[in-house]
Protein backbone atom coordinates (compact mmCIF):
# COMPACT_ATOMS: atom_id res chain seq x y z
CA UNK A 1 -97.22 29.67 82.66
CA UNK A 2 -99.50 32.66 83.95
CA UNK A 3 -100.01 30.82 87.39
CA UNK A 4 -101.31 28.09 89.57
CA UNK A 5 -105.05 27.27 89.45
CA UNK A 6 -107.26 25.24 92.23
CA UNK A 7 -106.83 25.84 96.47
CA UNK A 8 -104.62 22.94 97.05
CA UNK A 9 -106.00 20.87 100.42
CA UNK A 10 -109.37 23.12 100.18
CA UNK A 11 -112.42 21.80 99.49
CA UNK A 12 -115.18 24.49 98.27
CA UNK A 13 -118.75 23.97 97.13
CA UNK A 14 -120.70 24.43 94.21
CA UNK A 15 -124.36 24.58 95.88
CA UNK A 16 -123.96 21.90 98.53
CA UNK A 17 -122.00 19.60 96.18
CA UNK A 18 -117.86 19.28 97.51
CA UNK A 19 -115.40 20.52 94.75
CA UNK A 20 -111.73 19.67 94.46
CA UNK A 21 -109.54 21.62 93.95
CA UNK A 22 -105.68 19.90 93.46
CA UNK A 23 -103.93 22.83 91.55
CA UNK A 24 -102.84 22.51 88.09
CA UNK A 25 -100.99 25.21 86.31
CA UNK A 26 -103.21 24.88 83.01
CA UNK A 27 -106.81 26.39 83.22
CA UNK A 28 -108.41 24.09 80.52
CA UNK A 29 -107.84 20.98 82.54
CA UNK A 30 -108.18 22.12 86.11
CA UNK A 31 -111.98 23.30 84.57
CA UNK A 32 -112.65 20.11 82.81
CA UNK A 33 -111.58 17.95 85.54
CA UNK A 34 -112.58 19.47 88.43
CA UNK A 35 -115.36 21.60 87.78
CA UNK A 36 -117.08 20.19 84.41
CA UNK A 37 -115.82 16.11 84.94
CA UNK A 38 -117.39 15.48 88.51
CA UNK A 39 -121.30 17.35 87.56
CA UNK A 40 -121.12 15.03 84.46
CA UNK A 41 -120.41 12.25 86.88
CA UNK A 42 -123.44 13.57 89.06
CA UNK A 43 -125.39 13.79 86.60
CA UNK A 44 -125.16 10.41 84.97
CA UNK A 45 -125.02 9.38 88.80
CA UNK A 46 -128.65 10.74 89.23
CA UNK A 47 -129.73 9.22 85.35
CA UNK A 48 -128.60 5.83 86.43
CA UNK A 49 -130.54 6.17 89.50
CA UNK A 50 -133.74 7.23 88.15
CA UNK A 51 -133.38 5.28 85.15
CA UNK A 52 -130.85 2.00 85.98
CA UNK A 53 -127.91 1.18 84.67
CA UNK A 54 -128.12 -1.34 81.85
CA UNK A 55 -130.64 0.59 79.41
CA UNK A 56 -129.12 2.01 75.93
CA UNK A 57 -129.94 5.71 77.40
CA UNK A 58 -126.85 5.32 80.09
CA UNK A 59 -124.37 3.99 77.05
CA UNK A 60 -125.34 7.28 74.57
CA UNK A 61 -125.07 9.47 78.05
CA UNK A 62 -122.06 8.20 78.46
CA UNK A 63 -120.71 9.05 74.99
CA UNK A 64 -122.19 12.24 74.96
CA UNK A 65 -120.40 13.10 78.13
CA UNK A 66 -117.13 12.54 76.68
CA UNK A 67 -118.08 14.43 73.30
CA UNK A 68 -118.68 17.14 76.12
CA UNK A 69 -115.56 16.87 77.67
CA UNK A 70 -113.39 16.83 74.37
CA UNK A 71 -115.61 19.69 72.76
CA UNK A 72 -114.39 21.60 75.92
CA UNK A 73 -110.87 20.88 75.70
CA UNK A 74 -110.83 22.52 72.09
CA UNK A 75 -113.17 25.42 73.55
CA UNK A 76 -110.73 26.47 76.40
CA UNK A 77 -107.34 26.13 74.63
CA UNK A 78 -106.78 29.19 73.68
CA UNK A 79 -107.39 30.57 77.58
CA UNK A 80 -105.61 27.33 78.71
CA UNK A 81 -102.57 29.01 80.33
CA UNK A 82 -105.06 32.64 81.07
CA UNK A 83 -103.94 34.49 84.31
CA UNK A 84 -105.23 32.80 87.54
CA UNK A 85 -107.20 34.63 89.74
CA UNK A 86 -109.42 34.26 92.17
CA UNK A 87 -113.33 34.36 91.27
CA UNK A 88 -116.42 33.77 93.43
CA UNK A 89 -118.81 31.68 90.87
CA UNK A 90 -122.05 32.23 92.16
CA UNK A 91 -123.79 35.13 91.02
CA UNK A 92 -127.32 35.42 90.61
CA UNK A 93 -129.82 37.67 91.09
CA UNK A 94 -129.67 37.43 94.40
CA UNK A 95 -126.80 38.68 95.02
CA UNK A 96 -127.22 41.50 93.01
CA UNK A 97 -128.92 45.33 93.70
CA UNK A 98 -128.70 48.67 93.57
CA UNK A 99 -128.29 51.65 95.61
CA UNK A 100 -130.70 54.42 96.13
CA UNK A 101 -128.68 56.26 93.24
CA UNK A 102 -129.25 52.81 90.91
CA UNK A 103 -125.43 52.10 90.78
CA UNK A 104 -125.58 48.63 90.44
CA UNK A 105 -123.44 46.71 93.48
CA UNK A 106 -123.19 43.14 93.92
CA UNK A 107 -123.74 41.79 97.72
CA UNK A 108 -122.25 38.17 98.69
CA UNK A 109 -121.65 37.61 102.57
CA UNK A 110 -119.59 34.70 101.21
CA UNK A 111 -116.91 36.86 99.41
């Protein structure tokens, strides 16, 4: 075990959607379950929504989900038990510039 991942009893945000974040000492499954898991569930949230809830469309999104889900347990084995650390997720170009010099530097009032 290279450490613990997740801020147990911390709730952060991915935009202005809530993430949780109970810790689990294996990488692979805190990422499928609490970061990849709950936008599926969005997502397919939003489909059913827009689209209802007893069309064919919800079934195969449904199935394709879980084909995600199991097609990312196989992708993140072999970083499953990777050294935690702390990351801020969120880059994008606007958080990004350079100086004067063009060094790039990264700029994030959040980290």
């Amino acid at each position: 075990n290279t450490g613990i991942y997740g801020f147990s009893g911390r709730t952060t945000f991915l935009g202005s959607c809530p993430q949780e974040n109970d810790q689990d000492d294996d990488f692979a499954h805190f990422f499928i379950e609490h970061r990849l898991r709950p936008q599926l569930e969005k997502a397919s949230l939003k489909f059913q929504y827009r689209y209802g809830t007893t069309n064919e469309a919800t079934v195969a999104l449904a199935r394709l989900y879980e084909r995600v889900l199991d097609r990312a347990k196989d992708v993140l084995e072999p970083i499953s038990n990777c050294p935690a650390s702390i990351l801020h997720g969120d880059l994008w170009s606007g958080n990004t510039g350079a100086t004067t010099k063009r060094q790039p530097i990264i700029v994030d009032p959040a980290c």
